[in-house]
Protein backbone atom coordinates (compact mmCIF):
# COMPACT_ATOMS: atom_id res chain seq x y z
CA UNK A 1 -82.98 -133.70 0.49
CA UNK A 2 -86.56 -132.87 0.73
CA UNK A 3 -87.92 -135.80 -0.59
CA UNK A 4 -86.08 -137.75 3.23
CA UNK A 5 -87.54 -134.85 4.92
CA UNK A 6 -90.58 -135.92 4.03
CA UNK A 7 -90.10 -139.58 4.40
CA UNK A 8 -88.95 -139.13 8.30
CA UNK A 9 -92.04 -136.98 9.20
CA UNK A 10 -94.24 -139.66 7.28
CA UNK A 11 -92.28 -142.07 9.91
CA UNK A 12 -92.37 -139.99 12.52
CA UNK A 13 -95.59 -139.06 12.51
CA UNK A 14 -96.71 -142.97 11.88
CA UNK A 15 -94.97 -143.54 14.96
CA UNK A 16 -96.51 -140.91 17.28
CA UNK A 17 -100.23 -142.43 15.99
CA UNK A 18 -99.19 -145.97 17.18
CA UNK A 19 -97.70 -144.55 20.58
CA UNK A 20 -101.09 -142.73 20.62
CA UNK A 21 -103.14 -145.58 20.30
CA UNK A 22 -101.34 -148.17 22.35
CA UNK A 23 -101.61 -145.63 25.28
CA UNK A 24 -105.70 -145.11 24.82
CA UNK A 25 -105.96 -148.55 25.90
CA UNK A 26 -104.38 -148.04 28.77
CA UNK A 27 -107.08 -147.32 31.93
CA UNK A 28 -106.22 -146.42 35.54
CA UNK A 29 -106.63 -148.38 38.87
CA UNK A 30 -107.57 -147.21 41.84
CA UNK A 31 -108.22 -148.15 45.25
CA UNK A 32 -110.63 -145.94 46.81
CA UNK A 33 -111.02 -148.05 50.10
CA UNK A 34 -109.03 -150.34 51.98
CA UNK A 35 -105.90 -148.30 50.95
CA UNK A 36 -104.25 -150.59 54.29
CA UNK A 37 -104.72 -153.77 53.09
CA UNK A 38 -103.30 -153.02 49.57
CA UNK A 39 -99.58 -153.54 49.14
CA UNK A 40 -99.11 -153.60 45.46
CA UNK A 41 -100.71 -152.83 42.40
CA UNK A 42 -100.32 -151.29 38.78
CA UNK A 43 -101.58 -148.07 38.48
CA UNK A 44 -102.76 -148.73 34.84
CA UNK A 45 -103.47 -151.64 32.44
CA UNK A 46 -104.45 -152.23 29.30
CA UNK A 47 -107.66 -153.97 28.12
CA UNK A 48 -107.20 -157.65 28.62
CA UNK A 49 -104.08 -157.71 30.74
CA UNK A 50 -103.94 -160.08 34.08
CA UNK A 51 -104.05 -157.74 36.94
CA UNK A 52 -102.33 -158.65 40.25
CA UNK A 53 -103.11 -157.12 43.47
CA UNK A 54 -100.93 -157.74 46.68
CA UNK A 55 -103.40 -157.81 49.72
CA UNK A 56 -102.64 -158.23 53.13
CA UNK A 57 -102.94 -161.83 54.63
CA UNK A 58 -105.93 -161.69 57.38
CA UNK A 59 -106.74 -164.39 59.49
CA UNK A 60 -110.17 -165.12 61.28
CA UNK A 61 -111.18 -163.05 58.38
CA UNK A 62 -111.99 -162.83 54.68
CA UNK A 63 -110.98 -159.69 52.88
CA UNK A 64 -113.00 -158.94 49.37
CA UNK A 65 -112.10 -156.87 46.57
CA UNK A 66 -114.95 -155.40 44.85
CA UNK A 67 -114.85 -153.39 41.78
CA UNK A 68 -114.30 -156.14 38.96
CA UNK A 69 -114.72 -159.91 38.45
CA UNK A 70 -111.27 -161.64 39.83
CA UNK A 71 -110.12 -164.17 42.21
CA UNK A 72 -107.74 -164.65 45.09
CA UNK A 73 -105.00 -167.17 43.75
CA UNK A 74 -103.13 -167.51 46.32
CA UNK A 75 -103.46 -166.04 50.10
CA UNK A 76 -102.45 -162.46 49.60
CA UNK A 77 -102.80 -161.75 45.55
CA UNK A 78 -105.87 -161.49 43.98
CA UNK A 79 -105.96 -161.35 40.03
CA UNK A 80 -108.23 -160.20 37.57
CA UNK A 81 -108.47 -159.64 33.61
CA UNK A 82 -108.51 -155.49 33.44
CA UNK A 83 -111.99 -154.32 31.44
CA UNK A 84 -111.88 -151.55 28.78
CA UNK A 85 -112.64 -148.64 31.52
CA UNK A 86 -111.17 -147.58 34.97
CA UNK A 87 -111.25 -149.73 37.98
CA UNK A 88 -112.22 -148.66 41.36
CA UNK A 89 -111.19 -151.15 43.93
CA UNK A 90 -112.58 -151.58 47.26
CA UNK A 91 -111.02 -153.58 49.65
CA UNK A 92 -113.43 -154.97 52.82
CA UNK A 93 -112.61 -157.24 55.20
CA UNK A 94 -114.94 -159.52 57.38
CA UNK A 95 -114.62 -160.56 60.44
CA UNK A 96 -115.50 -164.50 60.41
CA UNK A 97 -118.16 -165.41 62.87
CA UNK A 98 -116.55 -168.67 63.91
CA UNK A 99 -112.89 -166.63 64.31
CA UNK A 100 -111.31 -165.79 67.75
């Protein structure tokens, strides 16, 4: 009897230090301007993970998202590969100078 005792809180305590690790990877996002033109986003990520962010459309604009290397891929969702830190994002737009 104590011999499985001591077996499950091996295992159980195994357990909790893989839980524990998994979750250190994990880093917050945050958008700390721009909050209007964000729709969607994760809150957290872990390193290496594709991020997706869900921006507003503009038009006779460009809007930017500065705080990390990424890429729009399509109008509207702008992707990048989450670092191993926070991200702040900032979302700009632009007014184009040949726009309406």
């Amino acid at each position: 009897m104590k011999r499985k005792l001591i077996v499950w809180t091996g295992l159980l305590l195994a357990l909790l230090m893989c839980m524990a690790l998994l979750g250190c990877s994990r880093h917050r996002i945050t958008v700390i301007s721009g909050e209007k033109f964000v729709h969607k986003y994760p809150k957290t990520a872990r390193t290496g993970e594709t991020v997706t962010v869900e921006t507003s459309m503009v038009s006779d604009a460009e809007l930017y998202v500065n705080g990390v290397d990424g890429t729009f891929v399509r109008p509207g969702e702008y992707q990048f590969v989450m670092p191993d830190n926070d991200v702040e994002l900032k979302v700009t737009v632009i007014a184009n100078p040949n726009g309406a």
